[in-house]
C-alpha atoms as a PDB file:
ATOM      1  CA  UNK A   1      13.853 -30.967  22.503  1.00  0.00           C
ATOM      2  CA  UNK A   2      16.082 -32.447  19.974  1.00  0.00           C
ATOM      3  CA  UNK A   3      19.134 -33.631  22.028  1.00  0.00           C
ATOM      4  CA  UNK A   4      16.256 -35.259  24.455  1.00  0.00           C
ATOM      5  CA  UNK A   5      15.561 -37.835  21.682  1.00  0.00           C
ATOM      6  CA  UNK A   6      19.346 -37.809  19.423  1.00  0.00           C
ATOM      7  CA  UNK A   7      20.619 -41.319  19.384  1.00  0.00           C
ATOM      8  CA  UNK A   8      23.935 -40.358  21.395  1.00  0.00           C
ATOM      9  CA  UNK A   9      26.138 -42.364  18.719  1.00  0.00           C
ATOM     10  CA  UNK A  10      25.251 -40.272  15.915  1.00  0.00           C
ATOM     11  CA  UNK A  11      24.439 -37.126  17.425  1.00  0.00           C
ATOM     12  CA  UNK A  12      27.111 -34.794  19.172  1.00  0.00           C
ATOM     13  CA  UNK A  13      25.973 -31.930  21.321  1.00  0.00           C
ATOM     14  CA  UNK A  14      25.309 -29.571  19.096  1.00  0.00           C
ATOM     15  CA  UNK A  15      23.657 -31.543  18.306  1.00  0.00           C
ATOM     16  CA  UNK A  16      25.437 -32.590  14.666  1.00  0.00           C
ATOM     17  CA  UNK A  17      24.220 -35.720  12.580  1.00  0.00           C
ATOM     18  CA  UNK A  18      27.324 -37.965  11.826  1.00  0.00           C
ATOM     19  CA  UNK A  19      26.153 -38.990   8.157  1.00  0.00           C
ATOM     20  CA  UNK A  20      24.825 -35.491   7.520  1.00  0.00           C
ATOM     21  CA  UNK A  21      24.325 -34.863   3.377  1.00  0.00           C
ATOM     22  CA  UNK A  22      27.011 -32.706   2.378  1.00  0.00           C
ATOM     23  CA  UNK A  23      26.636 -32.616  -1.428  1.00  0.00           C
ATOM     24  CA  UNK A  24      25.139 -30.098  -3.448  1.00  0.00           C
ATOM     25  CA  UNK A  25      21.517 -28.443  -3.181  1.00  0.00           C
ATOM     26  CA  UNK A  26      18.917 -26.090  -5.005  1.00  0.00           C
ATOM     27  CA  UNK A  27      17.412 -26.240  -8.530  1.00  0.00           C
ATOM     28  CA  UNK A  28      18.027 -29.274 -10.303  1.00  0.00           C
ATOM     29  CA  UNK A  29      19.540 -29.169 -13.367  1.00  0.00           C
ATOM     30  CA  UNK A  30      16.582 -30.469 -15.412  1.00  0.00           C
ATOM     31  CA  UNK A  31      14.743 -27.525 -14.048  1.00  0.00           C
ATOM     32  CA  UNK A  32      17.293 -25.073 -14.534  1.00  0.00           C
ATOM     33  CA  UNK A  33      17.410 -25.931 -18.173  1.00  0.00           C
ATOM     34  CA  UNK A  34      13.793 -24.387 -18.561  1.00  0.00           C
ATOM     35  CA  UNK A  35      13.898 -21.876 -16.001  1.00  0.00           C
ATOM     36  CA  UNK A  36      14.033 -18.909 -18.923  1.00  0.00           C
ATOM     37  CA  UNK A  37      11.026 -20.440 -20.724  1.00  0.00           C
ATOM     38  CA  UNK A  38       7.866 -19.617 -19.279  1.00  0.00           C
ATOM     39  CA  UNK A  39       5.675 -21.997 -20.556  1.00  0.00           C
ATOM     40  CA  UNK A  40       8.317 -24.882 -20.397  1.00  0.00           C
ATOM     41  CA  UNK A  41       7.966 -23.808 -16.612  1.00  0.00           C
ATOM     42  CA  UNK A  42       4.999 -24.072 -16.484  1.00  0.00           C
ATOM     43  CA  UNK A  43       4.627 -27.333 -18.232  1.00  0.00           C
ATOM     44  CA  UNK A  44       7.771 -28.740 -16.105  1.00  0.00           C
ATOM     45  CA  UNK A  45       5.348 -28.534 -12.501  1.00  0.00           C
ATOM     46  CA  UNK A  46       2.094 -29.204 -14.515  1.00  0.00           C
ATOM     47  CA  UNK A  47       2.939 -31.085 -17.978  1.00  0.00           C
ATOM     48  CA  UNK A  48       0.511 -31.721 -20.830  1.00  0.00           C
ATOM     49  CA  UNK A  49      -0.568 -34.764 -20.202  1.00  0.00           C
ATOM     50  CA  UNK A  50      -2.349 -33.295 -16.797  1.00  0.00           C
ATOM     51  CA  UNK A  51      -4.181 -30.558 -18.906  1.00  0.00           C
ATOM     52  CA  UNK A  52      -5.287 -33.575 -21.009  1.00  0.00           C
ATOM     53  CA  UNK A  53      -6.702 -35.476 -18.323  1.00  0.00           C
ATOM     54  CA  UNK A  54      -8.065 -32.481 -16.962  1.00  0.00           C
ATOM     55  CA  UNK A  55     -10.208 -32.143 -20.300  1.00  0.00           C
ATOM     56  CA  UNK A  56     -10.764 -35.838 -20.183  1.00  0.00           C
ATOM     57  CA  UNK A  57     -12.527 -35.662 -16.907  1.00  0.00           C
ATOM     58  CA  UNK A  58     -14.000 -32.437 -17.900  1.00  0.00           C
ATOM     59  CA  UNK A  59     -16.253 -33.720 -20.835  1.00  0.00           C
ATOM     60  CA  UNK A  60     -17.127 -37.053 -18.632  1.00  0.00           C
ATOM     61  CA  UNK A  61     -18.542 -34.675 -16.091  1.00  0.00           C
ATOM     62  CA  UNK A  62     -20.601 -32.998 -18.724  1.00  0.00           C
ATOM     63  CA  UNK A  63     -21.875 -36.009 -20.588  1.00  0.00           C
ATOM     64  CA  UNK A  64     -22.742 -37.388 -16.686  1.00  0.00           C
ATOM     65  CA  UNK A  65     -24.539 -33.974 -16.224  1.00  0.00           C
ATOM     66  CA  UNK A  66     -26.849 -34.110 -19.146  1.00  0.00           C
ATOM     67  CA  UNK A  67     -29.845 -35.713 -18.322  1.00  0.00           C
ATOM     68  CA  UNK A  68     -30.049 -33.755 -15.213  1.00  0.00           C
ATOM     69  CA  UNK A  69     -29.252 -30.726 -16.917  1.00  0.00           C
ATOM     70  CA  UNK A  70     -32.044 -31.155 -19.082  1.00  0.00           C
ATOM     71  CA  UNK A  71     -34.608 -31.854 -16.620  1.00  0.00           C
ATOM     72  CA  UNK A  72     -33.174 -28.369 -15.278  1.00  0.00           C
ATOM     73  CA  UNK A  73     -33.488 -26.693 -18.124  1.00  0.00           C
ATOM     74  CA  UNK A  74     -37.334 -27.657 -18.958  1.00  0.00           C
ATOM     75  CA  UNK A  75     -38.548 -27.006 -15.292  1.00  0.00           C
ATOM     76  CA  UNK A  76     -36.818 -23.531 -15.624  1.00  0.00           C
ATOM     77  CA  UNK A  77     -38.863 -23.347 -19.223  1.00  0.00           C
ATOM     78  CA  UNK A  78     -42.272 -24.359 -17.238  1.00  0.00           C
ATOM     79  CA  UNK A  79     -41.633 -21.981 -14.695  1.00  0.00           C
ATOM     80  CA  UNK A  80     -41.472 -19.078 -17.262  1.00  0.00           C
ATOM     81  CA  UNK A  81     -44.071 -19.990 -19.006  1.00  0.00           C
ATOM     82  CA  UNK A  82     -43.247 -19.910 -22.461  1.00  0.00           C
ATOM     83  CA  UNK A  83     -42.352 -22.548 -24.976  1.00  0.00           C
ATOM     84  CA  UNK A  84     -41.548 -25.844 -23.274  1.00  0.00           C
ATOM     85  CA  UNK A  85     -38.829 -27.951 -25.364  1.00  0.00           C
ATOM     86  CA  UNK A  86     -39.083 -31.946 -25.303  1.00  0.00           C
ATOM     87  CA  UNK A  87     -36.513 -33.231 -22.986  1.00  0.00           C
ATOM     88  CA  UNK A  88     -35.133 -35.426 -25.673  1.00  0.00           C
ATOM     89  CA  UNK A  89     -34.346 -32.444 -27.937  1.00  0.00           C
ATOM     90  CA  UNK A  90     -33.040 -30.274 -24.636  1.00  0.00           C
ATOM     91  CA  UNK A  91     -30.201 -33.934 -24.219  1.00  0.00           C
ATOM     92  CA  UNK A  92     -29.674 -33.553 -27.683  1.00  0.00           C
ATOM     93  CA  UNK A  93     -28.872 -29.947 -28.035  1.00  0.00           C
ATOM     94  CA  UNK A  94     -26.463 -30.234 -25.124  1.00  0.00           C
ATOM     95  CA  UNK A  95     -24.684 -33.818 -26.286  1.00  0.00           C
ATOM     96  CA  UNK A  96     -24.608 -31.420 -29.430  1.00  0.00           C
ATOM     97  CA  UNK A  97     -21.834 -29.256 -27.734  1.00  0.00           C
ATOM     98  CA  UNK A  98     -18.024 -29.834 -28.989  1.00  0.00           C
ATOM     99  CA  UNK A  99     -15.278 -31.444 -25.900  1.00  0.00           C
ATOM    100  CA  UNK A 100     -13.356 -29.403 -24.586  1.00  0.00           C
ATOM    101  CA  UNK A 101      -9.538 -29.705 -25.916  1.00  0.00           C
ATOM    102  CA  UNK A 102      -6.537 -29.272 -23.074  1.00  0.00           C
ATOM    103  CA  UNK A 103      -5.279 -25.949 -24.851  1.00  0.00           C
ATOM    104  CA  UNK A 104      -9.274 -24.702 -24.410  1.00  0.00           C
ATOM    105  CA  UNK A 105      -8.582 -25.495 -20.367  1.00  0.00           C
ATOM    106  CA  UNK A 106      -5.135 -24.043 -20.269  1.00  0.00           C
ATOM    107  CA  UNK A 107      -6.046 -21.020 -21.866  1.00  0.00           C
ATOM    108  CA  UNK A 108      -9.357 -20.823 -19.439  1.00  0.00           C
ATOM    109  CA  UNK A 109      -6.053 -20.804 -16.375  1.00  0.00           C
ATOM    110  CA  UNK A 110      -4.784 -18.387 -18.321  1.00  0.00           C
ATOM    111  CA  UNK A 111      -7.504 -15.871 -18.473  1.00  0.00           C
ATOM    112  CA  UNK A 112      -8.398 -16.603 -15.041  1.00  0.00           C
ATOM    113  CA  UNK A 113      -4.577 -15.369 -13.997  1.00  0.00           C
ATOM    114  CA  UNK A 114      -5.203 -12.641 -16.314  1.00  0.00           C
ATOM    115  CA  UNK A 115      -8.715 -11.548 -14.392  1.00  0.00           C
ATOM    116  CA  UNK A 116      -6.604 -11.858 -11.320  1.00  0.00           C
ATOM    117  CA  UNK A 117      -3.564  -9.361 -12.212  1.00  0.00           C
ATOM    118  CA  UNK A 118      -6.763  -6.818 -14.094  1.00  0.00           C
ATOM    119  CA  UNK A 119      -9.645  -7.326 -12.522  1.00  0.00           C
ATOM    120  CA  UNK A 120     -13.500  -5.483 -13.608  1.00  0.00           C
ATOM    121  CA  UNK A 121     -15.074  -5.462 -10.135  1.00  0.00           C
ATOM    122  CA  UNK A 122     -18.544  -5.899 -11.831  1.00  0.00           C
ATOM    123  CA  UNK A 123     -17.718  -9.510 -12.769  1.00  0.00           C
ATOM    124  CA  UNK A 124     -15.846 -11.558 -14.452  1.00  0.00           C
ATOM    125  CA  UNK A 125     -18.302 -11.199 -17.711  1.00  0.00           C
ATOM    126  CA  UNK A 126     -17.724  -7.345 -17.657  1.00  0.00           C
ATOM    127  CA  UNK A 127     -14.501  -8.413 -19.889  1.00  0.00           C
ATOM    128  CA  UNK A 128     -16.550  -9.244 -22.859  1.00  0.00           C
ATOM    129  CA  UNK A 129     -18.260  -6.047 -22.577  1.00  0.00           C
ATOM    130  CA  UNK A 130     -17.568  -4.051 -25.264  1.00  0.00           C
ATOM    131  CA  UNK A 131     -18.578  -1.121 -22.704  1.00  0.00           C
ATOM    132  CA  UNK A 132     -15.677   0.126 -21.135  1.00  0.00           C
ATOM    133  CA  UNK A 133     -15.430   0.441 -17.296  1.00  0.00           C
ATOM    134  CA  UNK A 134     -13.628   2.669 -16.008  1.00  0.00           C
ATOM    135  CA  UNK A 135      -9.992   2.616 -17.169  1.00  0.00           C
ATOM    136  CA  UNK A 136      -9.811  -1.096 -18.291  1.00  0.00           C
ATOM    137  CA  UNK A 137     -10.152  -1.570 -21.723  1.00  0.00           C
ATOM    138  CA  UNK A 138     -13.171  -3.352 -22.772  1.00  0.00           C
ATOM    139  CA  UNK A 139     -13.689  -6.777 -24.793  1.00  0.00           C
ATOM    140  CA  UNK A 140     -10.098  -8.309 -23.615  1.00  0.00           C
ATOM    141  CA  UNK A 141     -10.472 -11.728 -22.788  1.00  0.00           C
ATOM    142  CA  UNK A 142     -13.102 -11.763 -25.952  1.00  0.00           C
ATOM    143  CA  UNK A 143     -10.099 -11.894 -28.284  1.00  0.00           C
ATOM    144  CA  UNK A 144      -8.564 -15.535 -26.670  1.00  0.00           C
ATOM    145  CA  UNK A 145     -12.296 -16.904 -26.199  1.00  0.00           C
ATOM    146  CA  UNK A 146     -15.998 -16.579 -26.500  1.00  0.00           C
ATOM    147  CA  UNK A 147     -18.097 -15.897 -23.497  1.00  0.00           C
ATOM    148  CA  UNK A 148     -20.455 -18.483 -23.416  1.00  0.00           C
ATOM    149  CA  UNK A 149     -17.491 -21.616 -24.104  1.00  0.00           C
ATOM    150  CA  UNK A 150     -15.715 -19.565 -21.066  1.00  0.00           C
ATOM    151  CA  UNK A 151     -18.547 -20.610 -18.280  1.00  0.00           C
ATOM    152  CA  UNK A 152     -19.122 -23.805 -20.100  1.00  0.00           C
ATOM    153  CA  UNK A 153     -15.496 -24.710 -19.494  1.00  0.00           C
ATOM    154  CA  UNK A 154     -15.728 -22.820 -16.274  1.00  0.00           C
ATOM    155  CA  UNK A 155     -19.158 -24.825 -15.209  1.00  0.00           C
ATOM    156  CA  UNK A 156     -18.202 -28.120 -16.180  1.00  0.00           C
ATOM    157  CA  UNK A 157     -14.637 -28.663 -15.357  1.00  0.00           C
ATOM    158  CA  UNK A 158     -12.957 -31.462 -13.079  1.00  0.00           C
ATOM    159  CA  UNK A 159      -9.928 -33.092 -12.198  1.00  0.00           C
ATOM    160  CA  UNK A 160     -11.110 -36.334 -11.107  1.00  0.00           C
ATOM    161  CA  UNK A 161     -14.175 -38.858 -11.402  1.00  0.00           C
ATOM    162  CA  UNK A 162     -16.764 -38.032  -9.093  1.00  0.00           C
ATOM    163  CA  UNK A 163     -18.211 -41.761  -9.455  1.00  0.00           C
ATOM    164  CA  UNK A 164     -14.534 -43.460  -8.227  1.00  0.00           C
ATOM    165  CA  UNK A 165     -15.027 -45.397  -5.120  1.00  0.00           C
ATOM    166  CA  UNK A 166     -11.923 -43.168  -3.639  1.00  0.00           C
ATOM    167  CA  UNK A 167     -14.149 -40.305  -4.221  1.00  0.00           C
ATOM    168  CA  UNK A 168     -16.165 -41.237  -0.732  1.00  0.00           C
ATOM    169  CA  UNK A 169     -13.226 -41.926   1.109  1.00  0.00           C
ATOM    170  CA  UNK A 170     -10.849 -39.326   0.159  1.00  0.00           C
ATOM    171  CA  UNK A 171     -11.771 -35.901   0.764  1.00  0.00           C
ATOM    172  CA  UNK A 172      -8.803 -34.475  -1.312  1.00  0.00           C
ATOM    173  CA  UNK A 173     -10.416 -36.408  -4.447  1.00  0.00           C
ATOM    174  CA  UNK A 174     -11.294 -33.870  -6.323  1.00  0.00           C
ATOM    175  CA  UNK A 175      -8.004 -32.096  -6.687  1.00  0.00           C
ATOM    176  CA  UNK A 176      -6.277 -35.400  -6.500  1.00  0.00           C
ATOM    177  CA  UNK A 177      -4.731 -35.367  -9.840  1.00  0.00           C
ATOM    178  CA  UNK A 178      -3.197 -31.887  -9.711  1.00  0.00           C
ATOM    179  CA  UNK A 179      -1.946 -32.683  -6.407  1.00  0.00           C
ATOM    180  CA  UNK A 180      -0.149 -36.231  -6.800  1.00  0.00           C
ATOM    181  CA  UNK A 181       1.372 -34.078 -10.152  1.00  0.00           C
ATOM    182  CA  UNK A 182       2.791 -31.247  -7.853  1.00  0.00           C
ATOM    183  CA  UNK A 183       3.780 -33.731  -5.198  1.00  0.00           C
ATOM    184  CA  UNK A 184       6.388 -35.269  -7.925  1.00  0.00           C
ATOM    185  CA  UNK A 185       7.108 -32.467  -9.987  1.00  0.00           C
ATOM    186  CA  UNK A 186       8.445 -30.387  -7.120  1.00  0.00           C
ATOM    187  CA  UNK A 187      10.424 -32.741  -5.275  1.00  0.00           C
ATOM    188  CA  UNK A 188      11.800 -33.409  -8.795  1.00  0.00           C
ATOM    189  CA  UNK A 189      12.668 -29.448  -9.422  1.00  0.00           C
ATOM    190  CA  UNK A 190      14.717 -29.099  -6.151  1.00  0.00           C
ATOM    191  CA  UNK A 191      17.578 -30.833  -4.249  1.00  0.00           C
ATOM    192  CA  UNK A 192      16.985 -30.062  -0.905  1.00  0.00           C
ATOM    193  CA  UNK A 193      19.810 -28.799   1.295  1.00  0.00           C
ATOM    194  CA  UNK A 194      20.462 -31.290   4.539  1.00  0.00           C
ATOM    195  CA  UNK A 195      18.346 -28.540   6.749  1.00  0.00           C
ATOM    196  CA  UNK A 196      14.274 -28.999   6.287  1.00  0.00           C
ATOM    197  CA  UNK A 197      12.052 -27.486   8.377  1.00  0.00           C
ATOM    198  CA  UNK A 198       8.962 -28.413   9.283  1.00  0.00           C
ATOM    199  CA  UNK A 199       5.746 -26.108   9.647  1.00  0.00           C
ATOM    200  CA  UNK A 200       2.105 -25.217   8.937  1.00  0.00           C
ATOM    201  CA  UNK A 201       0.893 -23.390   6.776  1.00  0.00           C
ATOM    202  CA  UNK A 202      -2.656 -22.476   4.929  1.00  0.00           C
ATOM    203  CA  UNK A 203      -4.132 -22.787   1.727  1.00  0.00           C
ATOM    204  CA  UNK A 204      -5.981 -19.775   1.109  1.00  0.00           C
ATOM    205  CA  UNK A 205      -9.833 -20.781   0.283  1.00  0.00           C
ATOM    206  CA  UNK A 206     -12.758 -19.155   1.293  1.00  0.00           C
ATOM    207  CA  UNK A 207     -15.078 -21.224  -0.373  1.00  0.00           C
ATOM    208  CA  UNK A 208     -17.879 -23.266   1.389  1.00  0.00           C
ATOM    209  CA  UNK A 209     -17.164 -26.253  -0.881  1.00  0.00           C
ATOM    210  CA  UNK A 210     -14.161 -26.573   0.062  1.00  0.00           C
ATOM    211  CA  UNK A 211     -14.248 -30.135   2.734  1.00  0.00           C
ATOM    212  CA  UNK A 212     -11.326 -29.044   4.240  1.00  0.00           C
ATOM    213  CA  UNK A 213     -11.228 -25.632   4.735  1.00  0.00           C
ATOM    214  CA  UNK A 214     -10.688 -24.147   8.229  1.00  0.00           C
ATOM    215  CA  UNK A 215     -10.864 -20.747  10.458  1.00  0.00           C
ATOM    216  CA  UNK A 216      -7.916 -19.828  11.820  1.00  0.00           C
ATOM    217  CA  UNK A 217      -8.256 -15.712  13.310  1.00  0.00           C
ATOM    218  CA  UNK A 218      -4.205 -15.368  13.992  1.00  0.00           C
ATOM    219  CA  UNK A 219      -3.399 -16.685   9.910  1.00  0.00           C
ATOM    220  CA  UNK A 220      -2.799 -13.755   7.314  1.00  0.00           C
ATOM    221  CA  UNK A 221      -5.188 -16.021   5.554  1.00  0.00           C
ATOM    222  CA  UNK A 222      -8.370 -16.813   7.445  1.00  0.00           C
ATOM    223  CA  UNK A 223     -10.098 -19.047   6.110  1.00  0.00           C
ATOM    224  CA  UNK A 224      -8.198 -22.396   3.863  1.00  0.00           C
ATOM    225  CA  UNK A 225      -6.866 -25.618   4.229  1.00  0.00           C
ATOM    226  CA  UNK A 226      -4.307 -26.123   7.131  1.00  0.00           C
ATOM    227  CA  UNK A 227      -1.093 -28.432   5.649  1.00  0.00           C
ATOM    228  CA  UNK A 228       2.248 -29.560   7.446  1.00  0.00           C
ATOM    229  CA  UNK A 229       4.913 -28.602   4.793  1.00  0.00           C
ATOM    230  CA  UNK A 230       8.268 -29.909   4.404  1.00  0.00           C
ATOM    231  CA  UNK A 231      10.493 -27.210   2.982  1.00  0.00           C
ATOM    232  CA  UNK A 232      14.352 -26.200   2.696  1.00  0.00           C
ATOM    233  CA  UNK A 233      15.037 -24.312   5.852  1.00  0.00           C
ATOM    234  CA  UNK A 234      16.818 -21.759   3.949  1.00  0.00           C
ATOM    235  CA  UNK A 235      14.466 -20.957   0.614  1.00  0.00           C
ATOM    236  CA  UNK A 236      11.897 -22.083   1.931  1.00  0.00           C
ATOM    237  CA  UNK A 237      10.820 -24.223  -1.433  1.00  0.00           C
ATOM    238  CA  UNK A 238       8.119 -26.438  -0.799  1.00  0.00           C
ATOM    239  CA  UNK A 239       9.547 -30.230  -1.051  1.00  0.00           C
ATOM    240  CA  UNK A 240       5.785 -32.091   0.575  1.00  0.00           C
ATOM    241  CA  UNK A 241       2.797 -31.222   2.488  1.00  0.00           C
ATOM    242  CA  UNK A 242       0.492 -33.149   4.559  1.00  0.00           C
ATOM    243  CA  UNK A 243      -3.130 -32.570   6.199  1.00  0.00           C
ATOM    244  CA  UNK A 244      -2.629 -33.677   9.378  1.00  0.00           C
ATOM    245  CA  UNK A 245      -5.978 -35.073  10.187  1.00  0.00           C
ATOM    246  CA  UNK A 246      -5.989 -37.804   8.077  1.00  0.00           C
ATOM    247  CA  UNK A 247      -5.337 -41.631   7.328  1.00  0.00           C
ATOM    248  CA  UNK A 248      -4.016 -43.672   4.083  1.00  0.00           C
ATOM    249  CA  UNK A 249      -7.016 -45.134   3.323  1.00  0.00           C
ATOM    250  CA  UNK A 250      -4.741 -46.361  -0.175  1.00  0.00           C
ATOM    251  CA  UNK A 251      -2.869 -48.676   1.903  1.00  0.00           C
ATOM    252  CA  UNK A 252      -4.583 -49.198   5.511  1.00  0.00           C
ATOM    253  CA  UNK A 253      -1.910 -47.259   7.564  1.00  0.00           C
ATOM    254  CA  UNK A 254      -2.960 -44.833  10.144  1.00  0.00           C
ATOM    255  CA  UNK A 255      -0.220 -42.042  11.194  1.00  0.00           C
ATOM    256  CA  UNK A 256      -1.543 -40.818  13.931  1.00  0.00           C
ATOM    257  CA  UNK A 257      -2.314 -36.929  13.270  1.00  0.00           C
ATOM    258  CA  UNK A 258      -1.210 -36.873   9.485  1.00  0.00           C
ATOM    259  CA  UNK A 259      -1.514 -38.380   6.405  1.00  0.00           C
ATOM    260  CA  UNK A 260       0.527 -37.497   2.997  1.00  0.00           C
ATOM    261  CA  UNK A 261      -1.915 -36.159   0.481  1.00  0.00           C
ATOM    262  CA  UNK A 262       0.386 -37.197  -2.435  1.00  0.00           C
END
């Protein structure tokens, strides 16, 4: 399929590219330099200032939420019949609540990652139990944070302003921050090799908020978001991915079948 399309004057018939990049490829060395530092890794794909914004957008989402909230709160106190609050003191008690810092998210990650690797199958707020189940010791993630500023955290945060006017028009909004980061971050950790191959590949999500998600039976991973990626041929390190349904609505150019998400 190749050698149908190779512009004969660069291409032989192997067909080999004339000007082909034959310098040096892998980790770059500003990567390498923090590559026995876990947290400097971490902070290299996903740096600070991202966790900050993350918080940032976080406690505007819960200041949005409050007079809502409220409302929810006193029908839920009608319905139960007992002592009904006044809905300015319900606003006030939750304005009353401190922001959340960007440690307070990164540690949330953290203990998230942590459910993952030791998980209670009861749910997720059998680890403040001071019962034990099972095996698993009991009260763990109680020692790094409280239960209750867990969910809040949990409940209220976001990566991106829900009331942006790109918010209607892009469906990868909501993760849009995180993404744009990983979209640099990455192609700045690697120097990719002259070979890059081209594939799908899914994003494993099951959940029925996700916009984009997709069935696929013959994927390992049923149900998630289906991407074009752009990766060395021989790691396979992710340089880009694409959806390939979409347009740039940033700058008015259509692609056909694909659109960059970064």
């Amino acid at each position: 399929m190749l050698t149908l399309f190779a512009d004969q004057t660069k291409f032989g018939p192997d067909p080999t590219y004339a000007d082909l990049y034959d310098g040096s490829y892998g980790p770059t060395n500003s990567v390498l330099a923090v590559a026995e530092d876990p947290l400097a890794l971490l902070f290299y794909f996903m740096p600070p200032k991202l966790w900050a914004q993350i918080a940032v957008e976080s406690n505007t989402y819960h200041r949005e939420s409050i007079p809502q909230r409220a409302r929810a709160i006193r029908a839920q106190q009608r319905k139960g019949g007992g002592e009904v609050e006044d809905l300015g003191d319900i606003r006030r008690r939750l304005d009353g609540v401190e922001d959340m810092d960007a440690y307070e998210v990164l540690r949330v990650m953290a203990l998230l990652i942590a459910r993952m690797l030791a998980p209670i199958r009861k749910g997720i707020a059998a680890h403040w139990s001071v019962a034990k189940a099972g095996a698993m010791p009991a009260n763990r993630l109680g020692f790094f944070m409280g239960k209750n500023h867990f969910f809040h955290i949990m409940g209220y945060m976001h990566f991106s302003n829900n009331k942006s006017p790109k918010a209607s028009t892009d469906r990868a909004w909501k993760i849009r921050p995180v993404v744009d980061v990983l979209q640099r971050t990455f192609a700045r950790g690697y120097r990719v090799r002259p070979v890059i191959s081209f594939d799908e590949a899914t994003l494993p999500s099951r959940s029925r908020y996700n916009p984009t998600r997709q069935f696929n039976k013959d994927k390992p991973h049923k149900w998630g978001t289906k991407v074009l990626v752009g990766a060395c041929a021989k790691t396979a390190y992710c340089m880009r991915f694409v959806h390939p349904w979409r347009v740039d609505t940033r700058h008015g150019i259509c692609f056909g079948l694909s659109r960059y998400v970064g």
